[in-house]
C-alpha atoms as a PDB file:
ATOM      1  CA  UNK A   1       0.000   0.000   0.000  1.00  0.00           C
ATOM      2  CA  UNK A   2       1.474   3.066  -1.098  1.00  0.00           C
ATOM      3  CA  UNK A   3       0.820   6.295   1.914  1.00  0.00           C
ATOM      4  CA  UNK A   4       0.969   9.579  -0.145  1.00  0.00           C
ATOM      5  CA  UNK A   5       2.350  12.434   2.784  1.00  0.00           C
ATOM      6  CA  UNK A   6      -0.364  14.826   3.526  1.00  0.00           C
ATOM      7  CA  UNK A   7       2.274  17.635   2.703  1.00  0.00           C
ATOM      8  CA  UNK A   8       2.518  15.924  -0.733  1.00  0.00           C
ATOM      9  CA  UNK A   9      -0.913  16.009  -1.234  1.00  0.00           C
ATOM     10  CA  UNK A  10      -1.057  20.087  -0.197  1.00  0.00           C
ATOM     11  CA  UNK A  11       1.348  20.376  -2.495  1.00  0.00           C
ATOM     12  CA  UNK A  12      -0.296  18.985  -5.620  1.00  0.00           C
ATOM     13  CA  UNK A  13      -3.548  20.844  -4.742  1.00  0.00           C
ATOM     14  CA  UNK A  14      -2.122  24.038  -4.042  1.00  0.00           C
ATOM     15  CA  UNK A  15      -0.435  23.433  -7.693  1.00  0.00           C
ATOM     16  CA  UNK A  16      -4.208  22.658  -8.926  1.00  0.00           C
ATOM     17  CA  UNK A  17      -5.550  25.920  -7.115  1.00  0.00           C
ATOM     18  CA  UNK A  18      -3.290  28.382  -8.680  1.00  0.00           C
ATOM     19  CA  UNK A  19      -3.998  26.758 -12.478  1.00  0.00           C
ATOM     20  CA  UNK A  20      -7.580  27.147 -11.198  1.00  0.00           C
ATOM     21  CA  UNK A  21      -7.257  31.244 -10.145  1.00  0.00           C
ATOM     22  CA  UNK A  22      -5.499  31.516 -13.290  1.00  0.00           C
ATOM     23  CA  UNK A  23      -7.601  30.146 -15.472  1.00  0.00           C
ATOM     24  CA  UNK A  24     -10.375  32.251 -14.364  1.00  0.00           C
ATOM     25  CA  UNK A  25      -8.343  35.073 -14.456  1.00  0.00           C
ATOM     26  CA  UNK A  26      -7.256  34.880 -18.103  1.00  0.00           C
ATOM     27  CA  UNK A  27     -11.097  34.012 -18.735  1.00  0.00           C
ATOM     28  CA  UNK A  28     -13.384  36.084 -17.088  1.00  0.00           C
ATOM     29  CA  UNK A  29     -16.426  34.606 -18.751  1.00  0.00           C
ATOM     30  CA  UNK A  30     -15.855  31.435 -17.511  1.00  0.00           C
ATOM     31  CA  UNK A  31     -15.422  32.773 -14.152  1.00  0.00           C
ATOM     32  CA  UNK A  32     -18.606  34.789 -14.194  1.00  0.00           C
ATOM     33  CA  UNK A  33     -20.397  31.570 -15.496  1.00  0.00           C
ATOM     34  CA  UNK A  34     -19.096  29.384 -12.506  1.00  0.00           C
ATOM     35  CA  UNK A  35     -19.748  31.845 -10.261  1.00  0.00           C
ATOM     36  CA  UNK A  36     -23.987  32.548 -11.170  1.00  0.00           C
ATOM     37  CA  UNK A  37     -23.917  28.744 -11.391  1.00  0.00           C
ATOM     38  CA  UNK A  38     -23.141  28.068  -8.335  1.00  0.00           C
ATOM     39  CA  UNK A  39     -24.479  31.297  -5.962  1.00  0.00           C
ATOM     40  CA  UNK A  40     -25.966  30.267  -2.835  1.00  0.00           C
ATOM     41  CA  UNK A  41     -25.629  26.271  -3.406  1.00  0.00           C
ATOM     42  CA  UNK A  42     -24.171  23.912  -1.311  1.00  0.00           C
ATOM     43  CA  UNK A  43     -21.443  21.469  -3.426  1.00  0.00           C
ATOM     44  CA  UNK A  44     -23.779  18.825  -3.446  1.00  0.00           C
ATOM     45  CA  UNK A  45     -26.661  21.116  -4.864  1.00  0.00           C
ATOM     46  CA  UNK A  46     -24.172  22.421  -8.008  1.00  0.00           C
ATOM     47  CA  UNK A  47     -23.008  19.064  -9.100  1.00  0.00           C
ATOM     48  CA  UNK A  48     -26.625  18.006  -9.089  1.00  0.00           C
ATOM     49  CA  UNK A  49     -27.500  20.640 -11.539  1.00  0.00           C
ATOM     50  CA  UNK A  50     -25.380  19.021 -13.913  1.00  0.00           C
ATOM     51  CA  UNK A  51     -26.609  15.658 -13.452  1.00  0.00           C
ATOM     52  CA  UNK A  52     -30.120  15.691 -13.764  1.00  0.00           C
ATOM     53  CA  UNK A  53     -31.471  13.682 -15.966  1.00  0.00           C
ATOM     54  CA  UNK A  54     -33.882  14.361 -18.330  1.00  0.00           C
ATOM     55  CA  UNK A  55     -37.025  12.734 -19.017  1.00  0.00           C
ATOM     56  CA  UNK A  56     -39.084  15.035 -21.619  1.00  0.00           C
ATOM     57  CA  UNK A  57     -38.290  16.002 -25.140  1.00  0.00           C
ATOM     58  CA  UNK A  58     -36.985  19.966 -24.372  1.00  0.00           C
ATOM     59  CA  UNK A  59     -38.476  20.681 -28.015  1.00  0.00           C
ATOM     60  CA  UNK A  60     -41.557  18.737 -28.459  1.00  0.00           C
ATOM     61  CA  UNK A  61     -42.374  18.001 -24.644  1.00  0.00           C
ATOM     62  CA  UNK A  62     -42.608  13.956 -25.236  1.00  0.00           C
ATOM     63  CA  UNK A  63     -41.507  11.142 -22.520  1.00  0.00           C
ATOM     64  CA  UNK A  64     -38.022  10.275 -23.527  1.00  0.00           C
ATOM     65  CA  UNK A  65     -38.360   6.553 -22.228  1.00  0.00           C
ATOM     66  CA  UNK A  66     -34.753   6.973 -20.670  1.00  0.00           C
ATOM     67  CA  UNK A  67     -33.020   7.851 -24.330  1.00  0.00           C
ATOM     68  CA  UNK A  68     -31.203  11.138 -25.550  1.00  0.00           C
ATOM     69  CA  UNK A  69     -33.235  11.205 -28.693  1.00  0.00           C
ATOM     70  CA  UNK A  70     -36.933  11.722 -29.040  1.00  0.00           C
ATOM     71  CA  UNK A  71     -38.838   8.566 -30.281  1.00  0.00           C
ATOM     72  CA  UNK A  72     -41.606  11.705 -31.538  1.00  0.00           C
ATOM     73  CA  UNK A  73     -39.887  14.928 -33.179  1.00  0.00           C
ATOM     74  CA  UNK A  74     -36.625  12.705 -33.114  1.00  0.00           C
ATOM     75  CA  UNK A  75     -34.709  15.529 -31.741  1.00  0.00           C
ATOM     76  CA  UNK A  76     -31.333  14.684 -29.475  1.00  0.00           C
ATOM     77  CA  UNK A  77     -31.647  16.040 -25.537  1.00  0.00           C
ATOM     78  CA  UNK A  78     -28.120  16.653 -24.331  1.00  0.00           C
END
């Protein structure tokens, strides 16, 4: 079994953190996105928004039997 240190570990996501801030930095739309998508929601409750599945055609308003494409207008739901 291979024990990472915890300092290791701080390491490698201070690393990540800093990509992170920059990343937002250089693209401010992306920050402003992530931050409206996630004000006032818990973790759990922002993740979830992103995971709900579908079950009715967006366009024609049909059950979607658990597919991505409409068995009516034939449409794809992403």
């Amino acid at each position: 079994m291979n024990i990472i240190d915890d300092d290791f570990l701080q390491y490698i996501f201070n690393i990540v953190q800093k990509g992170y801030e920059d990343y937002k930095r250089d693209h401010p739309d992306f920050a402003k996105v992530v931050e409206e998508q996630s004000e006032g929601k818990t973790d759990a409750e922002f993740e979830a928004q992103f995971n709900e599945t579908r079950t009715h055609c967006e366009f024609c308003g049909e059950c979607l039997e658990g597919f991505d494409q409409c068995s009516e207008c034939g449409r794809i739901n992403l």
